[in-house]
C-alpha atoms as a PDB file:
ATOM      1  CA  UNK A   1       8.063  -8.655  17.130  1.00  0.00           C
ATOM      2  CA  UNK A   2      10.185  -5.935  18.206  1.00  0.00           C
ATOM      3  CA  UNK A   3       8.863  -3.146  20.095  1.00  0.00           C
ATOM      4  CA  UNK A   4      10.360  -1.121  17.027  1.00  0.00           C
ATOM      5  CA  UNK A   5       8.113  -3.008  15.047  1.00  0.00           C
ATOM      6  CA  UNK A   6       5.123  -2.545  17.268  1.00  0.00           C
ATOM      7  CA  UNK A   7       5.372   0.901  17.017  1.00  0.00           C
ATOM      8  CA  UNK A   8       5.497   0.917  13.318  1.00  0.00           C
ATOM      9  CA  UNK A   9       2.290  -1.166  13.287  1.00  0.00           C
ATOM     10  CA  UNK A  10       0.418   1.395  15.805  1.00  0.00           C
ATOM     11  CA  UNK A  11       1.768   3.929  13.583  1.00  0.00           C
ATOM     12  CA  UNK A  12       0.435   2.449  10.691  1.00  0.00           C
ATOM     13  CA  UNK A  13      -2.662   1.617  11.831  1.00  0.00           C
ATOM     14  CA  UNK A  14      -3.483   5.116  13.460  1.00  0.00           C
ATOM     15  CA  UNK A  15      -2.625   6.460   9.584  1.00  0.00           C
ATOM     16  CA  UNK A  16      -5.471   3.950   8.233  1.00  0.00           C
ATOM     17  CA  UNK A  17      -7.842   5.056  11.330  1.00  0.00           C
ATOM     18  CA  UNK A  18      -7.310   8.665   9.945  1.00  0.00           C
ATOM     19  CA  UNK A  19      -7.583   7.944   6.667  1.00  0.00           C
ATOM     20  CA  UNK A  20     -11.023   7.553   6.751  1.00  0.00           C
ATOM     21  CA  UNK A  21     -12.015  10.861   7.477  1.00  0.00           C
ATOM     22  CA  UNK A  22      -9.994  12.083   4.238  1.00  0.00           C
ATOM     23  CA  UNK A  23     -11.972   9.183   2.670  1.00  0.00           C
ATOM     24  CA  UNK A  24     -15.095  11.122   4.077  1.00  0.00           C
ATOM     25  CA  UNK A  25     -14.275  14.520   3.550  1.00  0.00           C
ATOM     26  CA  UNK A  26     -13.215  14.266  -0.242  1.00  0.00           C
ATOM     27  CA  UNK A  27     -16.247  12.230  -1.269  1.00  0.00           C
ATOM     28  CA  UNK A  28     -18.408  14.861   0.605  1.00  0.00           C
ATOM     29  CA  UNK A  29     -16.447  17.612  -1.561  1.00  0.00           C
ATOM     30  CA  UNK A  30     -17.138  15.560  -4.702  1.00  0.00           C
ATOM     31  CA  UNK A  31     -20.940  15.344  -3.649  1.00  0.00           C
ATOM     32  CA  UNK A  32     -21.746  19.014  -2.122  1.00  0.00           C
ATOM     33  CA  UNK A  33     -22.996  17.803   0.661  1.00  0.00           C
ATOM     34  CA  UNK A  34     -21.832  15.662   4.219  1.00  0.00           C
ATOM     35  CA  UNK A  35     -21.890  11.995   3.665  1.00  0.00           C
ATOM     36  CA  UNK A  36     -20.097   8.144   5.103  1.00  0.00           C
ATOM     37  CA  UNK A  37     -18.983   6.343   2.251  1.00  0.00           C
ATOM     38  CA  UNK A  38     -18.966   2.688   2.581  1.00  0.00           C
ATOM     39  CA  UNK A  39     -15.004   2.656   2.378  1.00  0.00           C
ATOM     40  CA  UNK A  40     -15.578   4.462   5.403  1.00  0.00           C
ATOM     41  CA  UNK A  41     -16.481   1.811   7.472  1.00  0.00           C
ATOM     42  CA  UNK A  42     -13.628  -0.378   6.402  1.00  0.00           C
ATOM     43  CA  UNK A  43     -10.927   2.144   7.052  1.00  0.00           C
ATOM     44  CA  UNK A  44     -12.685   2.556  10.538  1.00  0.00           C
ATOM     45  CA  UNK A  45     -12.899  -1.772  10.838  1.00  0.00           C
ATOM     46  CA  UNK A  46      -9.474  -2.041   9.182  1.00  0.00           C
ATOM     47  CA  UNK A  47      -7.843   0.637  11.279  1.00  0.00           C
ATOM     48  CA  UNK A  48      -9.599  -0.172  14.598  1.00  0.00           C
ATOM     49  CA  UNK A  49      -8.804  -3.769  14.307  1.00  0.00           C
ATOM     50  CA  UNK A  50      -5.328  -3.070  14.186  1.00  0.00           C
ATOM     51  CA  UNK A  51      -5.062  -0.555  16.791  1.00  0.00           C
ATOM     52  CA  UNK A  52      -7.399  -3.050  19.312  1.00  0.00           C
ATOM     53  CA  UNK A  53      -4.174  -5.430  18.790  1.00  0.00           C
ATOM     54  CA  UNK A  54      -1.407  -2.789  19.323  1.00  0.00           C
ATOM     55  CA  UNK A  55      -3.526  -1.790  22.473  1.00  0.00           C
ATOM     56  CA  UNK A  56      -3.357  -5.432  23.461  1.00  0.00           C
ATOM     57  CA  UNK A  57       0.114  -5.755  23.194  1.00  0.00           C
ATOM     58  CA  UNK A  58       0.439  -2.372  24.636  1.00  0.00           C
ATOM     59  CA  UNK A  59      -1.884  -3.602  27.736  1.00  0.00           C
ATOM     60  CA  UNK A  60      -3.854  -0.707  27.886  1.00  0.00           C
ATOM     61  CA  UNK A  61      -7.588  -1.558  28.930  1.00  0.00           C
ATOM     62  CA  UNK A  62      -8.872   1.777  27.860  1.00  0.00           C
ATOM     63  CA  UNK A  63      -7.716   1.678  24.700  1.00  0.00           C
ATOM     64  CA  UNK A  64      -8.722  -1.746  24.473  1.00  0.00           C
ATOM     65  CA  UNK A  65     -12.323  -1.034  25.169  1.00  0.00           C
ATOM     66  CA  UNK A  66     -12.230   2.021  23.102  1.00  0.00           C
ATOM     67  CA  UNK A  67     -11.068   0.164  19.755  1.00  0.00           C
ATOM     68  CA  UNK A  68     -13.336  -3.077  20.905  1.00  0.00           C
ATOM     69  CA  UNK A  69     -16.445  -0.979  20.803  1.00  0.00           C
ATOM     70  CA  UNK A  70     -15.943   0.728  17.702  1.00  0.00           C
ATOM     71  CA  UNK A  71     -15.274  -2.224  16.360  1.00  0.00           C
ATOM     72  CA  UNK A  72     -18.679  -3.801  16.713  1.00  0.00           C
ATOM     73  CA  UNK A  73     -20.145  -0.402  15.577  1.00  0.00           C
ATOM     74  CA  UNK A  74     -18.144  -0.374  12.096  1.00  0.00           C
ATOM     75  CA  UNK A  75     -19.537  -4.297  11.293  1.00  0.00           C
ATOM     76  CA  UNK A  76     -22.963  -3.068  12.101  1.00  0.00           C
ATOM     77  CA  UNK A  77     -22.930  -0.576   9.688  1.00  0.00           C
ATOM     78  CA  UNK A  78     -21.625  -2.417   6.978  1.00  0.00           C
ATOM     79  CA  UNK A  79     -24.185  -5.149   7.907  1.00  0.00           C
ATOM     80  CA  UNK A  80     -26.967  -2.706   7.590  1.00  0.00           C
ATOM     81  CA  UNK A  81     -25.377  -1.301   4.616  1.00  0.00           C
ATOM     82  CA  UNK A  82     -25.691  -4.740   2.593  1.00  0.00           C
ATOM     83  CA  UNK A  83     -28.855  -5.528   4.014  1.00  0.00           C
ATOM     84  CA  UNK A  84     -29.817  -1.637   1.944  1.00  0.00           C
ATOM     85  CA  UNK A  85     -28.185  -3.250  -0.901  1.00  0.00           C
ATOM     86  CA  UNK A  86     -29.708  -5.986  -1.182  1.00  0.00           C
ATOM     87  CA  UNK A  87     -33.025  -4.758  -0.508  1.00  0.00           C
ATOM     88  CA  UNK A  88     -32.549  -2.032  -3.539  1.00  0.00           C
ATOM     89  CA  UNK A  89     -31.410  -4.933  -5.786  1.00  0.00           C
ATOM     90  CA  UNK A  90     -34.574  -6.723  -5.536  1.00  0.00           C
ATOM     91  CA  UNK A  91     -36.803  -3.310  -5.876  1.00  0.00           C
ATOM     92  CA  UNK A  92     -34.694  -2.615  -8.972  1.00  0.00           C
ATOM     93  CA  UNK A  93     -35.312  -6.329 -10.040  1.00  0.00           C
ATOM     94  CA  UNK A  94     -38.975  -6.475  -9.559  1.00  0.00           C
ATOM     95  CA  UNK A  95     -39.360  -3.008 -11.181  1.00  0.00           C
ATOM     96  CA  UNK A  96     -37.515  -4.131 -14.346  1.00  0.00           C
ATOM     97  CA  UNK A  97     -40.057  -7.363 -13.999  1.00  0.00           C
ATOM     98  CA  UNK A  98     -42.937  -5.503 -13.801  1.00  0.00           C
ATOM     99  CA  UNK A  99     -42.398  -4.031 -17.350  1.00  0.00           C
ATOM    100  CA  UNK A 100     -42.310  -7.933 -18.950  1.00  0.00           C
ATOM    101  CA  UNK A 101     -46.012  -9.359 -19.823  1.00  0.00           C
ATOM    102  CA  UNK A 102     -47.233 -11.129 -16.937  1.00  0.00           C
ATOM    103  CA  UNK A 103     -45.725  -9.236 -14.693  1.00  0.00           C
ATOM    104  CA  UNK A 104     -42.345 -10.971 -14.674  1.00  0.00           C
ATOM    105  CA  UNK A 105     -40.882 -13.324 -12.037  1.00  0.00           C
ATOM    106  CA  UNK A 106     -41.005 -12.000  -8.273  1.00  0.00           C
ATOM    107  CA  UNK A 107     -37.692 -11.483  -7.227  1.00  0.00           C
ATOM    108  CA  UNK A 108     -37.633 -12.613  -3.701  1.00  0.00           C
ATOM    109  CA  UNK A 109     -34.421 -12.688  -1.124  1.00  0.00           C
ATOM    110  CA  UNK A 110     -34.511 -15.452   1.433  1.00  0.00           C
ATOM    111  CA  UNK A 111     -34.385 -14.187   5.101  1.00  0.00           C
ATOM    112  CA  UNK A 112     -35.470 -10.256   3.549  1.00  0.00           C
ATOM    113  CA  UNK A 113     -38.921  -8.667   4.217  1.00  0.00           C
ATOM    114  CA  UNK A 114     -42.104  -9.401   1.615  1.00  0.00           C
ATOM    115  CA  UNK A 115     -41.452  -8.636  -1.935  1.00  0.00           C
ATOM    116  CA  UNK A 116     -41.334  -4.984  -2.834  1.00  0.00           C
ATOM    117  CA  UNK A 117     -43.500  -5.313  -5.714  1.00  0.00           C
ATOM    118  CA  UNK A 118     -47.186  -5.008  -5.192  1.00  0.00           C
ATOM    119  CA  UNK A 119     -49.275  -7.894  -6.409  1.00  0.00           C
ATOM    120  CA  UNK A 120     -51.324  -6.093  -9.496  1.00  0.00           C
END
C-alpha cells in the first residue's frame, strides 16, 4: 500500500476508535444514566485492531503495546458479556419451566455453573 493509503487507514481507524464513545455517550443520553453498550466493545476491538496494524507498519512499539493491550481487554469483555447472556437465557428458561406441571425441563448450559433453578 501506499503510505497515502496508510494514512487513510490510520485515519479511518482512529474515527472508528472514537466512535465508540459517541456510541457510549448517546445510549447513556437515551438511558439517563452512564453506561458501555456492547457495540462498545466492538468499536473499541474493531478500531484497536486496526490501529495495532497501522502502528505496525508505522513501527512504533509504544503504540504497538498500547493498541495490543487494549485489545485483549475489549475480547474479555465481550467474553464476559456472553457468558452474562447466556447465563440470563437459562434463568429466563428455567423460570418459564417452572410455571409448566412438573416443573418443566432443566435448562442446563454445558461448561456454565449449576442450574439456576432450585430443585422444589
Amino acid at each position: 500500500m501506499s503510505k497515502e493509503s496508510w494514512i487513510i487507514f490510520g485515519l479511518v481507524g482512529q474515527m472508528v476508535f472514537m466512535g465508540r464513545f459517541v456510541v457510549q455517550w448517546l445510549s447513556s443520553e437515551q438511558q439517563g444514566r452512564s453506561v458501555i453498550p456492547v457495540a462498545f466493545w466492538y468499536l473499541s476491538l474493531l478500531g484497536g485492531s486496526m490501529l495495532l496494524v497501522y502502528s505496525i507498519y508505522r513501527e512504533d512499539p509504544v503504540f504497538m503495546l498500547g493498541q495490543g493491550m487494549g485489545t485483549f481487554i475489549y475480547l474479555r469483555n465481550l467474553q464476559l458479556i456472553s457468558k452474562e447472556r447466556r447465563r440470563l437465557a437459562v434463568a429466563a428458561a428455567n423460570a418459564l419451566a417452572s410455571d409448566l406441571p412438573n416443573g418443566g425441563p432443566e435448562v442446563v448450559v454445558p461448561d456454565s455453573s449449576p442450574p439456576l433453578r432450585s430443585a422444589g
